[in-house]
N, C-alpha and C. Protein backbone atom coordinates (compact mmCIF):
# COMPACT_ATOMS: atom_id res chain seq x y z
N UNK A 1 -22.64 83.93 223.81
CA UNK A 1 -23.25 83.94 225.12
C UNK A 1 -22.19 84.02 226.21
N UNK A 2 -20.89 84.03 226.00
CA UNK A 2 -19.82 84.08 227.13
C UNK A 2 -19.39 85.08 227.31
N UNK A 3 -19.46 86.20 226.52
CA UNK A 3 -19.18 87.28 227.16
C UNK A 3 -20.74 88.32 227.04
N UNK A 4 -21.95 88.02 226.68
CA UNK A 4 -23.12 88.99 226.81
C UNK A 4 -23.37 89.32 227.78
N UNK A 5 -23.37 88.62 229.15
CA UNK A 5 -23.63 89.38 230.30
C UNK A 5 -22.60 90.13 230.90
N UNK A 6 -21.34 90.20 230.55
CA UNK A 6 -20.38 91.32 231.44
C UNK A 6 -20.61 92.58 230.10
N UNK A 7 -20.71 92.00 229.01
CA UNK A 7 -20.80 93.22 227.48
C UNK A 7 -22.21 94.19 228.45
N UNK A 8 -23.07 93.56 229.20
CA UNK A 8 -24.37 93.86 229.62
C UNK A 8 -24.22 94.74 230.76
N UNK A 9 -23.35 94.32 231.87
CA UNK A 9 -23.07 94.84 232.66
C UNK A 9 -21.86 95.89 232.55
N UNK A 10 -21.20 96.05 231.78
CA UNK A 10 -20.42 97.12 231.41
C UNK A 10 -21.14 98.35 230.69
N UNK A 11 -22.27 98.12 230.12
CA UNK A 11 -23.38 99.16 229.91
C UNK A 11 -23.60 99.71 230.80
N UNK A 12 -24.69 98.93 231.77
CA UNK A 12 -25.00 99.62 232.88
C UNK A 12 -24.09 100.17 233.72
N UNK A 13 -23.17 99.93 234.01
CA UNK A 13 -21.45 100.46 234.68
C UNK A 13 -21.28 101.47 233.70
N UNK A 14 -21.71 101.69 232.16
CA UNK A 14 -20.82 102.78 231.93
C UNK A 14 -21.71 103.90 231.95
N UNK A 15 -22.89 103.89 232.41
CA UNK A 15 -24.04 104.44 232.47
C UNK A 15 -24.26 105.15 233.96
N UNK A 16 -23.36 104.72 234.92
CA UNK A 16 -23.31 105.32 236.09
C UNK A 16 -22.10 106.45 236.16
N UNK A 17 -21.18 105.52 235.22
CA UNK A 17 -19.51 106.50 234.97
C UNK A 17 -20.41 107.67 234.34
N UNK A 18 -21.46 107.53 233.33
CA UNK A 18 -21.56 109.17 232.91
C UNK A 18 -22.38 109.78 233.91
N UNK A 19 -22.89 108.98 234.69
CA UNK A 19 -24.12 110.14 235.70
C UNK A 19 -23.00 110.27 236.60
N UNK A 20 -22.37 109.99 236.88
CA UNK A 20 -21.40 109.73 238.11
C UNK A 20 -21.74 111.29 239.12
N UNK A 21 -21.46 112.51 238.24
CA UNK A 21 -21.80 114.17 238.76
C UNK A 21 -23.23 113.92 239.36
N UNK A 22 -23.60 113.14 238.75
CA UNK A 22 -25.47 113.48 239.35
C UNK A 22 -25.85 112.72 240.56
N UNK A 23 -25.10 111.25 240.13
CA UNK A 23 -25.30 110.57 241.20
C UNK A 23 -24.70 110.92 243.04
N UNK A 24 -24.02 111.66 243.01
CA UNK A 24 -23.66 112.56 244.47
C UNK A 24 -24.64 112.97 244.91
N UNK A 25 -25.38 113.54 244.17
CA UNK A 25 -26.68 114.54 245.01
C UNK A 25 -27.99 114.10 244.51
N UNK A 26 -28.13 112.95 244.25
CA UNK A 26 -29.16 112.93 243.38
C UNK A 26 -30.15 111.86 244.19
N UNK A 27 -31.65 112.20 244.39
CA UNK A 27 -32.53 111.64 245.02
C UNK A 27 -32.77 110.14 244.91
N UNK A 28 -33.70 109.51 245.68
CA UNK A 28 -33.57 108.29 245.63
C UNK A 28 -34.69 108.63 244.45
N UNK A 29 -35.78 109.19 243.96
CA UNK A 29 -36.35 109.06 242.99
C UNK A 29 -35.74 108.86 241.51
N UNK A 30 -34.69 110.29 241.48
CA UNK A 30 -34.04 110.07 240.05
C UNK A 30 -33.08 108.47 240.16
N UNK A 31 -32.66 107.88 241.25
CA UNK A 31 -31.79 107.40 241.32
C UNK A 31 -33.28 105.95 240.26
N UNK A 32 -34.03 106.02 241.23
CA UNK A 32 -34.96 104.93 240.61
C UNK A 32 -35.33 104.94 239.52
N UNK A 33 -35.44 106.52 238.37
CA UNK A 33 -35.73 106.36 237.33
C UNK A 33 -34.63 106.33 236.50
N UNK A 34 -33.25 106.35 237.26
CA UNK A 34 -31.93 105.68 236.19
C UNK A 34 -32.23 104.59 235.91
N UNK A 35 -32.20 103.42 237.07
CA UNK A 35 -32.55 102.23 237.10
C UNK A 35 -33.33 101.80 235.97
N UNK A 36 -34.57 102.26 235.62
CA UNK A 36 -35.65 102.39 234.74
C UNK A 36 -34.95 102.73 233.68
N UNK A 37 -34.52 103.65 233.58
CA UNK A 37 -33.61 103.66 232.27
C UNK A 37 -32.43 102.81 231.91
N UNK A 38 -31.70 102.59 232.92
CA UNK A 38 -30.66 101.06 232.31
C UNK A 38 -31.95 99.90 232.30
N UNK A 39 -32.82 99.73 232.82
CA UNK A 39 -33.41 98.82 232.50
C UNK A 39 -34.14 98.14 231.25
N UNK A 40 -34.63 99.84 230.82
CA UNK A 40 -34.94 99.83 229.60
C UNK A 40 -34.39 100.09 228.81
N UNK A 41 -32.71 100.31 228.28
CA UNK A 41 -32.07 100.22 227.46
C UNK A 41 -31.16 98.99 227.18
N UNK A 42 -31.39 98.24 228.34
CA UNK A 42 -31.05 96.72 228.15
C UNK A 42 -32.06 95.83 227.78
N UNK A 43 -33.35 96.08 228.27
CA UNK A 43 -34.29 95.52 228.17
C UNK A 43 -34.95 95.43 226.83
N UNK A 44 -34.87 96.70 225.50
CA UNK A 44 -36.00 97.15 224.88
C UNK A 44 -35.02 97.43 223.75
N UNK A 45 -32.95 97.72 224.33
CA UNK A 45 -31.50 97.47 222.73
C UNK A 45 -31.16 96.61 223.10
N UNK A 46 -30.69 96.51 223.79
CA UNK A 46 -29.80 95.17 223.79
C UNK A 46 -30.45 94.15 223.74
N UNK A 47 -30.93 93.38 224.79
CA UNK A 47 -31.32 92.13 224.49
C UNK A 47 -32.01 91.49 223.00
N UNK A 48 -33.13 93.04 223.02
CA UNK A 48 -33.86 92.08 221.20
C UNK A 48 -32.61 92.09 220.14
N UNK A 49 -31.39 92.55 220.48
CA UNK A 49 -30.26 92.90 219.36
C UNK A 49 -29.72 91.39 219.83
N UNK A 50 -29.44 91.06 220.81
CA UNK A 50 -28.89 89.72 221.24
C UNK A 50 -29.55 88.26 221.06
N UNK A 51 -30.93 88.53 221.51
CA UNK A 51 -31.73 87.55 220.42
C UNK A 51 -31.61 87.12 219.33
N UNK A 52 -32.13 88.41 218.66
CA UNK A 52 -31.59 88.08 216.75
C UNK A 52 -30.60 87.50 216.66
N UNK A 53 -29.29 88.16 217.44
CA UNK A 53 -27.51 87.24 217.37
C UNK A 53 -27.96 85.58 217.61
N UNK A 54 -28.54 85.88 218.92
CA UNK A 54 -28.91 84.02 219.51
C UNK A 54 -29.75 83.31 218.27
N UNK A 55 -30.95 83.89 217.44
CA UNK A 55 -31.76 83.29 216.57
C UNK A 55 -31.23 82.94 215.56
N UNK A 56 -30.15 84.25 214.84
CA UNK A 56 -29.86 84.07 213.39
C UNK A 56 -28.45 83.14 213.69
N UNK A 57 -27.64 83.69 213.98
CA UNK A 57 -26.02 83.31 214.22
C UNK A 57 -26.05 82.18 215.55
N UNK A 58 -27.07 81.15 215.72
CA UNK A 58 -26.78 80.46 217.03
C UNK A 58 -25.53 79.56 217.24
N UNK A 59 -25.21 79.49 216.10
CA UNK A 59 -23.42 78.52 216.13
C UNK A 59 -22.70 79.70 216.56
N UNK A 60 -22.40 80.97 216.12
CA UNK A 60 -21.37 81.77 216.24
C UNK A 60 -21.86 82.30 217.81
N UNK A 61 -22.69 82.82 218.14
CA UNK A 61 -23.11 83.08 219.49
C UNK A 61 -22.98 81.87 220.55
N UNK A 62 -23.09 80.77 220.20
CA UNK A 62 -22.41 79.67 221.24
C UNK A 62 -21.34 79.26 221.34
N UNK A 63 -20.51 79.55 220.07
CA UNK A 63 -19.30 79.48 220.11
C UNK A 63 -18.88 77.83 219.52
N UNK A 64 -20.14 77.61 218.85
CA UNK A 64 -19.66 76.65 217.87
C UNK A 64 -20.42 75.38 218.79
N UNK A 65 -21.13 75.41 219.97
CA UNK A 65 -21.53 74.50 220.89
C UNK A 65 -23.12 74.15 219.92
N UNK A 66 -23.77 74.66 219.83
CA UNK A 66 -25.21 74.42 219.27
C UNK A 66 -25.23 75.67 217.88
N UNK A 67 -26.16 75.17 217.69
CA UNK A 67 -27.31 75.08 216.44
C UNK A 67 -28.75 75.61 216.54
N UNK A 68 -29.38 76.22 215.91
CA UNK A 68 -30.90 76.75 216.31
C UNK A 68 -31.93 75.34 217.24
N UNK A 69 -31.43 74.56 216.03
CA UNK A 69 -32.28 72.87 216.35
C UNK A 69 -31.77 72.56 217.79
N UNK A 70 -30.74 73.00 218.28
CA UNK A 70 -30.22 71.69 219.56
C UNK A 70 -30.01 73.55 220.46
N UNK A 71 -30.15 74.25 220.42
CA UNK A 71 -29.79 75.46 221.33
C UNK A 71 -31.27 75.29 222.54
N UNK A 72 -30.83 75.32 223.85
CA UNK A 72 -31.78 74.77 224.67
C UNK A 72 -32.84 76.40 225.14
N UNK A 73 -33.98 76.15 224.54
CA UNK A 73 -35.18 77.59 224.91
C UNK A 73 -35.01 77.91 226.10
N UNK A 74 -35.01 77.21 227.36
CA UNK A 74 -34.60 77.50 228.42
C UNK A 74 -33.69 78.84 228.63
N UNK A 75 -32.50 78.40 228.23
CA UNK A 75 -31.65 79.20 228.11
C UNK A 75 -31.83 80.27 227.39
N UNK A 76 -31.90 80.22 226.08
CA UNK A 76 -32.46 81.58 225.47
C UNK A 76 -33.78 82.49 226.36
N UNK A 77 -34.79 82.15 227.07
CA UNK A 77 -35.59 82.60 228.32
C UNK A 77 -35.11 83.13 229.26
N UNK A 78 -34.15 82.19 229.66
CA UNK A 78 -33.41 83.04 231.32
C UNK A 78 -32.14 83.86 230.80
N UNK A 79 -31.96 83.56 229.45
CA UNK A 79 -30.69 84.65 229.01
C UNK A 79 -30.90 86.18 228.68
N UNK A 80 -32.38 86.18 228.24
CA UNK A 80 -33.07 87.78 227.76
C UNK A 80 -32.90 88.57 229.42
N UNK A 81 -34.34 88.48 230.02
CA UNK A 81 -34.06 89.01 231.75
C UNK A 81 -32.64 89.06 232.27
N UNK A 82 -31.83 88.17 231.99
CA UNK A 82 -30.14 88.24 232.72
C UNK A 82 -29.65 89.11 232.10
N UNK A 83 -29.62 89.33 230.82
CA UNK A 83 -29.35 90.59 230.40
C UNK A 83 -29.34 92.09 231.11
N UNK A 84 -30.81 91.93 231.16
CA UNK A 84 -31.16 93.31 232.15
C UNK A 84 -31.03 93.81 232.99
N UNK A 85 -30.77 92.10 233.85
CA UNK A 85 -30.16 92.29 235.48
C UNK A 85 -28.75 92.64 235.54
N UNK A 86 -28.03 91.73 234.64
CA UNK A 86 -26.57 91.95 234.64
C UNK A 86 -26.70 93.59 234.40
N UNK A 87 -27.14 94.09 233.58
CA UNK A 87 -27.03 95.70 233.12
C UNK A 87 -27.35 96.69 234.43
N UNK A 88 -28.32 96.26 235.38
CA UNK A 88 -28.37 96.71 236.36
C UNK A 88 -27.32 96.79 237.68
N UNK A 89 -27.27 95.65 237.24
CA UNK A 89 -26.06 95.27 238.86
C UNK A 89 -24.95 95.92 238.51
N UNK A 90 -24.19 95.76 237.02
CA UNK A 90 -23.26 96.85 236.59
C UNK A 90 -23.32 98.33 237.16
N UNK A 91 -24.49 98.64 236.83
CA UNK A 91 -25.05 100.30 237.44
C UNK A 91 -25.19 100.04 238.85
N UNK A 92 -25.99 99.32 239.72
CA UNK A 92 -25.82 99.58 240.78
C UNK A 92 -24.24 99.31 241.85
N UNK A 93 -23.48 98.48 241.19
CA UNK A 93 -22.37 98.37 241.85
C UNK A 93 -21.61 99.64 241.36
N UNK A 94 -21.46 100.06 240.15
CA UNK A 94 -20.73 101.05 239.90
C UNK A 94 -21.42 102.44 241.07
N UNK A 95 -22.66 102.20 240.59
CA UNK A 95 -23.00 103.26 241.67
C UNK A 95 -22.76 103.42 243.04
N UNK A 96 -22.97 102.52 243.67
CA UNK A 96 -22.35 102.17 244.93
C UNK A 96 -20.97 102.79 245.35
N UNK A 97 -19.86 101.93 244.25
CA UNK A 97 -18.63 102.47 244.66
C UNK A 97 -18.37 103.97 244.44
N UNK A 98 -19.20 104.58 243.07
CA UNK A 98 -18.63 105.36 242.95
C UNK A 98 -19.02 106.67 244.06
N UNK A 99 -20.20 106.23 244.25
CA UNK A 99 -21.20 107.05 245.59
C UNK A 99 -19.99 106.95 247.15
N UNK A 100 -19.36 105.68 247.05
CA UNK A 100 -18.56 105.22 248.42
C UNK A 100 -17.18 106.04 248.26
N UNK A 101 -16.80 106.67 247.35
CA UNK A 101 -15.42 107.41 246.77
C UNK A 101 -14.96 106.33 246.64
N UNK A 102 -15.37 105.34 245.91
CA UNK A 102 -14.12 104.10 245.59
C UNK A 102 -14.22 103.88 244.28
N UNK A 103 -14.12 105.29 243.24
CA UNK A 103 -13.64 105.51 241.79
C UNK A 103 -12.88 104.36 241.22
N UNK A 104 -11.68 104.29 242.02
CA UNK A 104 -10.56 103.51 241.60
C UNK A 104 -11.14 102.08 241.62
N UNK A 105 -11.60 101.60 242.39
CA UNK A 105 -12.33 100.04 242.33
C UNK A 105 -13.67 100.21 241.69
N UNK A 106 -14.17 100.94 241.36
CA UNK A 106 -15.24 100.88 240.24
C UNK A 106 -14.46 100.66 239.03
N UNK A 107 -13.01 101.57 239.04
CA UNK A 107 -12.22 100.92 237.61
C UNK A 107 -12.16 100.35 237.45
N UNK A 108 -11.55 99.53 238.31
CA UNK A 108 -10.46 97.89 238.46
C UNK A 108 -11.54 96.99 238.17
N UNK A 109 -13.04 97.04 239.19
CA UNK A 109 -13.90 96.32 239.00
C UNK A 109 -14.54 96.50 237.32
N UNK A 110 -14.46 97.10 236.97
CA UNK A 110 -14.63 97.62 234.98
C UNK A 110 -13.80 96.68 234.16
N UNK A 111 -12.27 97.29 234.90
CA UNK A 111 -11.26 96.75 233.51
C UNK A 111 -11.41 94.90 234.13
N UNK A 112 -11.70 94.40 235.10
CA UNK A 112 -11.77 93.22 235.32
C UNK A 112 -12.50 92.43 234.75
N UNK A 113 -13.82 93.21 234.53
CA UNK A 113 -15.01 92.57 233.42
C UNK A 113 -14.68 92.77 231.85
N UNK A 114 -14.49 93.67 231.52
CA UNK A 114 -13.83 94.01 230.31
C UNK A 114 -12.63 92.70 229.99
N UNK A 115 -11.87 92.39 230.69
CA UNK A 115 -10.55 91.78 230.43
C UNK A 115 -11.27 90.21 230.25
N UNK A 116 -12.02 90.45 230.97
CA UNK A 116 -12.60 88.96 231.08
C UNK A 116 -13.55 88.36 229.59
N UNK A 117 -13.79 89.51 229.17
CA UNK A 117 -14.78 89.31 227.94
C UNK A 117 -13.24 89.55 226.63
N UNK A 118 -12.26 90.34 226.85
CA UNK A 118 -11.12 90.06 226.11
C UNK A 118 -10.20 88.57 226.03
N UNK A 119 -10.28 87.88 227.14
CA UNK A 119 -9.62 86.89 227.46
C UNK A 119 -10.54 85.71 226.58
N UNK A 120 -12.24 85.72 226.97
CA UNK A 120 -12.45 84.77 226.60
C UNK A 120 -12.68 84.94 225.11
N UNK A 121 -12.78 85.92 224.29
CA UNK A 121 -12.22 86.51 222.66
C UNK A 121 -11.04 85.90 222.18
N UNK A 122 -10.03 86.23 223.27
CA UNK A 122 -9.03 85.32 222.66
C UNK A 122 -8.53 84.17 222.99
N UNK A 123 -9.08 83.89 223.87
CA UNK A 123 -9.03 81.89 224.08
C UNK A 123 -10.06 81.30 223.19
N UNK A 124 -10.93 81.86 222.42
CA UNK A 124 -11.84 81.29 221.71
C UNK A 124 -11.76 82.36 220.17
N UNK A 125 -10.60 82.98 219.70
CA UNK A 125 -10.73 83.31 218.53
C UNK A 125 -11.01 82.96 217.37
N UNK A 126 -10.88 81.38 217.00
CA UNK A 126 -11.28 80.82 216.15
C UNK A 126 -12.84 80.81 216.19
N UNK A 127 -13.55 80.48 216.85
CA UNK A 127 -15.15 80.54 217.16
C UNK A 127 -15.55 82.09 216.98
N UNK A 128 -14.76 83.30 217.64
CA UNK A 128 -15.36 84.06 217.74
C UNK A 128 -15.15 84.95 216.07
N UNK A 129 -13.76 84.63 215.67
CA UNK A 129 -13.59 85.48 214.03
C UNK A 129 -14.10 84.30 212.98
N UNK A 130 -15.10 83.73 213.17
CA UNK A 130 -15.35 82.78 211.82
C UNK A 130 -17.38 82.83 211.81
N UNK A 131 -18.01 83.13 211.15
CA UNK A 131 -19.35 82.89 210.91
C UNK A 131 -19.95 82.09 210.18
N UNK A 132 -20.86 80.95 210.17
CA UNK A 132 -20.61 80.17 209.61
C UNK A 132 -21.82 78.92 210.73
N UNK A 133 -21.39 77.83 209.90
CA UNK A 133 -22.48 76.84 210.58
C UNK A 133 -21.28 75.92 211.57
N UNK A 134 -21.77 74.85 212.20
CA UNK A 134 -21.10 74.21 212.97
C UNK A 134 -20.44 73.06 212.21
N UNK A 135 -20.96 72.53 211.30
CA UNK A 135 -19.93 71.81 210.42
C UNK A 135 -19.16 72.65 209.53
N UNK A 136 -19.24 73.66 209.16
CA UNK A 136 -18.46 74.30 208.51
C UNK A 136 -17.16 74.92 209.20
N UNK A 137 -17.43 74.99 210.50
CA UNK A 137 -16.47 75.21 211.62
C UNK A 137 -15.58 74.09 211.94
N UNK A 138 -15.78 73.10 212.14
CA UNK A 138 -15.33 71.89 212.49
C UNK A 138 -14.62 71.37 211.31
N UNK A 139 -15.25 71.88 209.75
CA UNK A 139 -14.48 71.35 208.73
C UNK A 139 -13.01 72.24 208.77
N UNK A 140 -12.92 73.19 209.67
CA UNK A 140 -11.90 74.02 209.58
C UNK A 140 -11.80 75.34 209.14
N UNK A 141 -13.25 75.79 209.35
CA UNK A 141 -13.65 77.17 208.07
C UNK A 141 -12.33 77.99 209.54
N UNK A 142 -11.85 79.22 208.47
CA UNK A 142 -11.39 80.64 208.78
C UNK A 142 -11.82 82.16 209.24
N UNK A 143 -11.47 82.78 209.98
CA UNK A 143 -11.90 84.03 210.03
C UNK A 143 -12.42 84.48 208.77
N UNK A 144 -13.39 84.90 209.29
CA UNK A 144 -14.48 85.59 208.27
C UNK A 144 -15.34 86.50 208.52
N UNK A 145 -15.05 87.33 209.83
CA UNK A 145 -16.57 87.39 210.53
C UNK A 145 -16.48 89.50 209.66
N UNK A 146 -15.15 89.65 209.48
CA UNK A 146 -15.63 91.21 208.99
C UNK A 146 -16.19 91.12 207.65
N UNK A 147 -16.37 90.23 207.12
CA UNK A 147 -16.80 89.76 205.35
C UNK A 147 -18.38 89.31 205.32
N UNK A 148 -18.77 89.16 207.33
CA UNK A 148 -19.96 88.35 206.97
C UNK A 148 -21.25 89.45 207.57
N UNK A 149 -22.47 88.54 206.95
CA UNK A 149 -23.71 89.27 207.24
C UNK A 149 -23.91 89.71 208.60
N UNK A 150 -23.07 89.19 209.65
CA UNK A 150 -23.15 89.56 210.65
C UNK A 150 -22.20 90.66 211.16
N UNK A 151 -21.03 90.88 210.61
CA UNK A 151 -20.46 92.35 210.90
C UNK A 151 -21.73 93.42 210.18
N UNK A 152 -22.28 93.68 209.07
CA UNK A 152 -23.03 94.27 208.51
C UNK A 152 -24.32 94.52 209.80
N UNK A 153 -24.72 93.45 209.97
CA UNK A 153 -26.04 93.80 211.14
C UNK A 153 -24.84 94.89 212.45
N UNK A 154 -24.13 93.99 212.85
CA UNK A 154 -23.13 95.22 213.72
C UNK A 154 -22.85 96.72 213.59
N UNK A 155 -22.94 96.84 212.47
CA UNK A 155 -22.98 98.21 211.56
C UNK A 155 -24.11 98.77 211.80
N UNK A 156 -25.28 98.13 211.47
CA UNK A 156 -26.63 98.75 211.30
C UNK A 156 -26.98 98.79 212.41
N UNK A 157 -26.78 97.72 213.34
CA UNK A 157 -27.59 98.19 214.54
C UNK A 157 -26.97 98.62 215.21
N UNK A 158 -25.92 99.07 215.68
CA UNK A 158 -24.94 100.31 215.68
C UNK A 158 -25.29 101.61 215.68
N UNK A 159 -24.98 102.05 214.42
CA UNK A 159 -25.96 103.05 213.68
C UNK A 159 -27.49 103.23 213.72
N UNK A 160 -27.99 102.48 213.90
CA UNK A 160 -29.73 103.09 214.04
C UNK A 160 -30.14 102.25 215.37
N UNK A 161 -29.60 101.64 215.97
CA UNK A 161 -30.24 100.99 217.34
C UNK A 161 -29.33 101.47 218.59
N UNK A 162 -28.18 100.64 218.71
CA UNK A 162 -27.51 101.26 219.98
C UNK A 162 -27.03 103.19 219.72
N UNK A 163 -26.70 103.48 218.92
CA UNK A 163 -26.29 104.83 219.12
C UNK A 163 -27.73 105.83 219.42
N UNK A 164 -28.50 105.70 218.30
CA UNK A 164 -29.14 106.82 219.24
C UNK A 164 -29.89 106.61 220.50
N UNK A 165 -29.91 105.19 220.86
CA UNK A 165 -30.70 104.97 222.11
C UNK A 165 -29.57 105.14 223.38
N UNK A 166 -28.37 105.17 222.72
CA UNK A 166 -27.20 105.41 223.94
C UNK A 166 -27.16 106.78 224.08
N UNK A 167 -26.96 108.07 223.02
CA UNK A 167 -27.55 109.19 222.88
C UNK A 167 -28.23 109.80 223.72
N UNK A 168 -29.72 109.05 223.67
CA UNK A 168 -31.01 109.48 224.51
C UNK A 168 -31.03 109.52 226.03
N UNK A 169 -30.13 108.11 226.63
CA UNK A 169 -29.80 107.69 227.65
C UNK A 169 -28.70 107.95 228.47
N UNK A 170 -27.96 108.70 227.37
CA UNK A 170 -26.99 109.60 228.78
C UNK A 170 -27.42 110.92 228.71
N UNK A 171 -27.94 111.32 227.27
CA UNK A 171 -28.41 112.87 227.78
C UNK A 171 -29.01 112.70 228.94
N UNK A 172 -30.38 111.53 229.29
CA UNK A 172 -31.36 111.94 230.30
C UNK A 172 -30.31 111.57 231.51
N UNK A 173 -29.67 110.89 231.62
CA UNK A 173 -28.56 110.32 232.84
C UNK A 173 -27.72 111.67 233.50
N UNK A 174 -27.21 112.72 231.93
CA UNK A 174 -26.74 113.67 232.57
C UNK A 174 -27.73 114.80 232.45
N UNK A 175 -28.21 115.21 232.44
CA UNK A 175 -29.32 116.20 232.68
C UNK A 175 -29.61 115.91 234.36
């Protein structure tokens, strides 16, 4: 959960980088049915892909903080929708700048979120390369995470969930 909403918003940001040609001339209508489309590719891949992470893997997705039993519903509730928003605001700020000729700070503002989801990867590598339960973590378990059922779902939903729905969504972005 510490880095899903910038992972979220770097979607939608990279989703404006490919319309970027369209977005110059492009109506406030299409502009609204991008929107609609980052909305619904955060809304309808990502998040139910992030769920499952939050449902099945809730130690490794908290980072070793909770457990299915003690992970607060609340949070899993206002974390699905934040998803979508974060994915939006990505797109609309990218859009913004990149609409304002401020390319270069749509970068910076990119590699800043990016770095930030790298940083907290590796201030928390032990949590993030080990899969596993929360006492099994605490007993000292090891990186494990390319060996486990959860790199495998990464694979699959990869391959049959985010790619062709990323596919679908920049063809219509660049068209």
């Amino acid at each position: 959960m510490q880095i899903d909403l910038q992972c979220s918003a770097l979607i939608g940001s990279t989703m404006a980088f490919v319309a970027r040609k369209k977005l110059g001339s492009a109506t406030q209508e299409w502009i609204a049915d991008a929107h609609i489309a980052v909305l619904t590719f955060a809304g309808l891949v990502f998040a139910p892909v992030w769920l499952y992470i939050t449902l099945r893997w809730t130690p490794w997705e908290s980072m070793y903080i909770w457990d299915l039993s003690t992970v607060p519903r609340l949070l899993v509730a206002v974390f699905l929708p934040a998803l979508s928003l974060a994915a939006l605001g990505g797109f609309a700020l990218t859009h913004h700048l990149l609409s304002s000729q401020h390319g270069v700070a749509a970068a910076l503002v990119n590699g800043f979120i990016a770095g930030s989801c790298l940083y907290i990867a590796w201030r928390g590598h032990a949590q993030a390369g080990f899969v596993g339960t929360i006492a099994e973590f605490q007993a000292g378990g090891r990186g494990n995470l390319l060996h486990s059922d959860l790199a495998i779902m990464f694979i699959v939903a990869g391959a049959l969930v985010f790619a062709p729905a990323a596919i679908i969504t920049i063809r219509w972005l660049r068209s």
